[in-house]
Protein backbone atom coordinates (compact mmCIF):
# COMPACT_ATOMS: atom_id res chain seq x y z
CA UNK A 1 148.42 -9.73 32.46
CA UNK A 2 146.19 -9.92 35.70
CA UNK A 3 145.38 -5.81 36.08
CA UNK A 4 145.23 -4.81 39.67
CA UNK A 5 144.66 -1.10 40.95
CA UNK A 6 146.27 0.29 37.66
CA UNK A 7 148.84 -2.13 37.22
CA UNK A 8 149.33 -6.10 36.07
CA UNK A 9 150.67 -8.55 37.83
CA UNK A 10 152.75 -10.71 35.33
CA UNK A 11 150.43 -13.77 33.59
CA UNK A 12 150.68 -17.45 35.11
CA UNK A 13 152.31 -18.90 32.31
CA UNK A 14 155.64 -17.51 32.51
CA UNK A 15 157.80 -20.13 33.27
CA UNK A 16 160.07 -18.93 30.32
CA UNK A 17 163.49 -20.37 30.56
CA UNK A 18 163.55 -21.75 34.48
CA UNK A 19 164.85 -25.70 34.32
CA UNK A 20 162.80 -26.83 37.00
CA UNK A 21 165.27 -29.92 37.22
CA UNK A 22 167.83 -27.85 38.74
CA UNK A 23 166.50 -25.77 41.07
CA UNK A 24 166.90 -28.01 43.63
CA UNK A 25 170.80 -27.84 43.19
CA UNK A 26 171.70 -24.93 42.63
CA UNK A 27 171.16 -20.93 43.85
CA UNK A 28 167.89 -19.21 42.11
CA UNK A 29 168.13 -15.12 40.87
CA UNK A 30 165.15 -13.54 42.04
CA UNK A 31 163.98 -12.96 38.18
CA UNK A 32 163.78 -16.93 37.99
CA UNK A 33 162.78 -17.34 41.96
CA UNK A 34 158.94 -14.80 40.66
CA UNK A 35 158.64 -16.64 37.00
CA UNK A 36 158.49 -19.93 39.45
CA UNK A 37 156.04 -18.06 42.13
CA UNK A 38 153.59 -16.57 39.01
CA UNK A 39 153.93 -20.12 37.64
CA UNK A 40 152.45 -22.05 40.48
CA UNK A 41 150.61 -19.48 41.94
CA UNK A 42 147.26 -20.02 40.32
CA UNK A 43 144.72 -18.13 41.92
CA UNK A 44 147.17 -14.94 42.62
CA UNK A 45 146.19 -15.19 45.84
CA UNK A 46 149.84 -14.75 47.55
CA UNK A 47 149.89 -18.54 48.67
CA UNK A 48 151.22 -21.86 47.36
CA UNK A 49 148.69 -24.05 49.29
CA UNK A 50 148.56 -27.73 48.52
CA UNK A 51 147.69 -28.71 45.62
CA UNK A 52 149.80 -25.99 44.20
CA UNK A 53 153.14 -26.81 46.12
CA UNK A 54 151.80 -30.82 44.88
CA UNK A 55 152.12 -29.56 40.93
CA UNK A 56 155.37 -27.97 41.82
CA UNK A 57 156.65 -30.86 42.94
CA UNK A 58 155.31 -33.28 40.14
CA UNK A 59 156.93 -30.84 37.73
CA UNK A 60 160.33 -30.61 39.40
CA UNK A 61 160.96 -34.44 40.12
CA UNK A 62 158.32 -36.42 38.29
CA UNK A 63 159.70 -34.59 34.96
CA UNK A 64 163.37 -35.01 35.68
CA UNK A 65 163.29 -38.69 36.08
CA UNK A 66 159.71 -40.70 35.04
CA UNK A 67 161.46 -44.01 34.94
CA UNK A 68 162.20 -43.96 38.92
CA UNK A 69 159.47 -41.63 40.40
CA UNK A 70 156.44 -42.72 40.62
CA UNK A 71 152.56 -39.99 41.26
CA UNK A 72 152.63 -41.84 44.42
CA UNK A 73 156.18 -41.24 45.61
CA UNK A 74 155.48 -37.31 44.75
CA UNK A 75 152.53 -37.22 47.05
CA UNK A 76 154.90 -39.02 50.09
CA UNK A 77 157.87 -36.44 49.23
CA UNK A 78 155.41 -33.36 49.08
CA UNK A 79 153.90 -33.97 52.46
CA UNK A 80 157.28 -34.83 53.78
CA UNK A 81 158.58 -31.60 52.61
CA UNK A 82 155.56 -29.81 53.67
CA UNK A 83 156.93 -31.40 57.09
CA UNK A 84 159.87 -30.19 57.11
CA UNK A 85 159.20 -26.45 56.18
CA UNK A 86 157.11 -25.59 58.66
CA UNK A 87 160.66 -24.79 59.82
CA UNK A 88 159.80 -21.52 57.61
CA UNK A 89 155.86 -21.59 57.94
CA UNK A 90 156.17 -18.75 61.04
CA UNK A 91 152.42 -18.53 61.30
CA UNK A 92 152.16 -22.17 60.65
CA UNK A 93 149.13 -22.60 58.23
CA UNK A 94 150.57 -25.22 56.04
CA UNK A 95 150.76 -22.43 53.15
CA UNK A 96 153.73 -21.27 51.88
CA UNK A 97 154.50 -17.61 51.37
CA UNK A 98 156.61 -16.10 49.21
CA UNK A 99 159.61 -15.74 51.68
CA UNK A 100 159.05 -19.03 53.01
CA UNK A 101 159.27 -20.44 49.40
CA UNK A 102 162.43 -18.25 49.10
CA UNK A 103 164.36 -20.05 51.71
CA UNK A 104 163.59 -23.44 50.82
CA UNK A 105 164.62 -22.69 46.95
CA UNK A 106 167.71 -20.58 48.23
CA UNK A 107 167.58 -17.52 46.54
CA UNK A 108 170.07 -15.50 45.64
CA UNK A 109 171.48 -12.70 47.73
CA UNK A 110 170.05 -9.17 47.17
CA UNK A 111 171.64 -8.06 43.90
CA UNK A 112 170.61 -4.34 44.65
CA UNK A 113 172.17 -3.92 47.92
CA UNK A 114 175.30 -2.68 47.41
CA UNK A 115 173.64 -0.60 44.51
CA UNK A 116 171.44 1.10 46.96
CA UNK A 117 174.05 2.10 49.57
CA UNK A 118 175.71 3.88 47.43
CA UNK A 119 173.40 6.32 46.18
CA UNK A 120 173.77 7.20 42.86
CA UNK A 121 173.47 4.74 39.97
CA UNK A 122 175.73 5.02 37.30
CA UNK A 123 175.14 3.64 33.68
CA UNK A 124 177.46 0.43 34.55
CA UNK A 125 175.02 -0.16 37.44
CA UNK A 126 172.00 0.42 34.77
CA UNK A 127 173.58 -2.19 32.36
CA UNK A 128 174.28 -4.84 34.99
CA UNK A 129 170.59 -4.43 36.37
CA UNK A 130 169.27 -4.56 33.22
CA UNK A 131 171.64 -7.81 32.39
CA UNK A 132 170.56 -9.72 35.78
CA UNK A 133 166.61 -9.18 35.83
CA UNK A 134 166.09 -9.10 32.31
CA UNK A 135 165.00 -12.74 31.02
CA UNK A 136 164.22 -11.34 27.21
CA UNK A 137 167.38 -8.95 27.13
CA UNK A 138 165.40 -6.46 25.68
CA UNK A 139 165.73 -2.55 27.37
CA UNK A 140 163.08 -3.16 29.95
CA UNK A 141 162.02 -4.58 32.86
CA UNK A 142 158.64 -5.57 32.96
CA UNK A 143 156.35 -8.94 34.66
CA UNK A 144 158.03 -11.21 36.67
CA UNK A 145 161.46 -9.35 35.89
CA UNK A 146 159.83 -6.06 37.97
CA UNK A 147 158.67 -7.99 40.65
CA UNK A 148 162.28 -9.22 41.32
CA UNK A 149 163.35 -5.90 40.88
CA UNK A 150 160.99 -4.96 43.64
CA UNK A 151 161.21 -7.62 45.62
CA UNK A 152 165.27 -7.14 45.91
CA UNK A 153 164.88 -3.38 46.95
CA UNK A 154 161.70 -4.98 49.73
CA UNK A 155 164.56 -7.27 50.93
CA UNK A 156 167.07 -4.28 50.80
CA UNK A 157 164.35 -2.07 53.65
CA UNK A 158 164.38 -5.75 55.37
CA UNK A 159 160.21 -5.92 54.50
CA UNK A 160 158.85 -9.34 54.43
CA UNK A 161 158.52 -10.84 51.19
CA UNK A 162 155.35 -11.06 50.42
CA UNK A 163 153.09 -10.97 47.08
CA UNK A 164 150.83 -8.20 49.02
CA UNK A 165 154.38 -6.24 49.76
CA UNK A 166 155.66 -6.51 46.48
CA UNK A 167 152.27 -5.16 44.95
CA UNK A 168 152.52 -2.08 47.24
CA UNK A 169 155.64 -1.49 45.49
CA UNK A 170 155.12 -2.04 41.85
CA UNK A 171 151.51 0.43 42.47
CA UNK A 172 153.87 3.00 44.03
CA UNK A 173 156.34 3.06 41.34
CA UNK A 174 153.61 2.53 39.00
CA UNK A 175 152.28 5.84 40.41
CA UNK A 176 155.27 7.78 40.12
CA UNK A 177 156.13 6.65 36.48
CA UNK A 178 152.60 6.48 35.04
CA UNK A 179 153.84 2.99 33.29
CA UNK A 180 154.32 -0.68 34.91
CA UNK A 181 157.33 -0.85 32.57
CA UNK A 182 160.99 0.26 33.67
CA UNK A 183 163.65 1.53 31.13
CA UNK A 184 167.00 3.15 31.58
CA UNK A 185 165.69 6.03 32.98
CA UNK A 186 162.81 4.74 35.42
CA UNK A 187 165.69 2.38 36.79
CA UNK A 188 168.13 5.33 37.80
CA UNK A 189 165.09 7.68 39.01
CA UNK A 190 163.63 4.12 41.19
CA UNK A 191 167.24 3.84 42.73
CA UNK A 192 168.14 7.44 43.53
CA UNK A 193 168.97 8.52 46.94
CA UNK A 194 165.64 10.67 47.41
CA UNK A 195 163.08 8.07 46.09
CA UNK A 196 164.71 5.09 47.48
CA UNK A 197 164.33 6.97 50.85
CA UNK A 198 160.34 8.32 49.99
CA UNK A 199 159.46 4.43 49.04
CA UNK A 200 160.70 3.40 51.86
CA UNK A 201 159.08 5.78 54.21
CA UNK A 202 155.92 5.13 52.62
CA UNK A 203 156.09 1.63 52.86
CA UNK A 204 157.42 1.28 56.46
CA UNK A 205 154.41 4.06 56.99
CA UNK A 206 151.68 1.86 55.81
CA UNK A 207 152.88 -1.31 57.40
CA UNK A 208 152.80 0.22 60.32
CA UNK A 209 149.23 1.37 59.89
């Protein structure tokens, strides 16, 4: 892992079980949405720029069908669909974001929300959690499986989605649990009424700053 500030971002290589062939037709969970982001995003630097987006690309329709698609006809569809983005690129710098990448690739809706609202989490809520974010189905969440996490409760306090956000986050929880690794318990303390509402001051504090 890539430690920042007392806590790692999840490697590059973990791609794990994504089928880049489909994810073009079909919705993405935000566990498969970050191993895709980590993936592509090289240099960590909260961007897909060109040639990144480019390798995306090659990988997703070069690999699904070699016979018909040629280098060439990637480089025409990439700038083409650079193009037609920029309906998402709001500062428009030809980069994509992480929420811009999230509305091209249609992820899926917030699989916390309702969670949140109601304010306690109860150990059906725990299991199901741990079922949709965890890519391993081990006991923890960890990687690219906390960064969904996060990034589902970011979308839940309607913060932009952003690799600088979602760090903020993980380094706050990371703070609070002393470990960059969420079990059973770290899951129902992260979700509780009082620290869902402390994170979210402190965020919506500090992006106001």
């Amino acid at each position: 892992m890539n430690c920042l500030i007392g806590f790692c971002r999840p490697r590059s290589k973990v791609i794990g079980g994504v089928n880049l062939k489909k994810l073009k037709n079909r919705t993405l969970t935000c566990t498969e949405f970050m191993q895709v982001w980590f993936h592509y995003d090289k240099d960590k630097n909260g961007f897909l720029e060109y040639v990144e987006f480019s390798q995306f690309m090659k990988d997703l329709f070069i690999k699904s069908n070699t016979s018909d698609i040629t280098p060439k006809d990637v480089e025409r569809y990439t700038a083409e669909m650079i193009k037609l983005t920029c309906t998402y690129d709001e500062d428009g710098d030809g980069k994509f974001e992480m929420a811009e990448l999230a509305k091209v690739l249609k992820l899926e809706r917030n699989f916390l929300e309702n969670i949140i609202k109601q304010g306690t989490v109860s150990n059906k809520h725990v299991k199901s959690i741990l079922s949709h974010y965890n890519s391993n189905k081990d006991t923890t969440i960890e990687g690219a499986e906390l960064y969904a996490f996060v990034g589902d409760i970011t979308r839940y306090f309607e913060l932009k989605l952003t690799l600088s956000v979602l760090d903020e986050v993980v380094a706050e929880i990371t703070k609070k649990l002393g470990s960059d690794t969420i079990d059973v318990d770290a899951i129902k303390s992260i979700l509780s009424k009082d620290s869902i509402k402390e994170l979210r001051e402190t965020l919506v504090d500090n992006q106001t700053k």
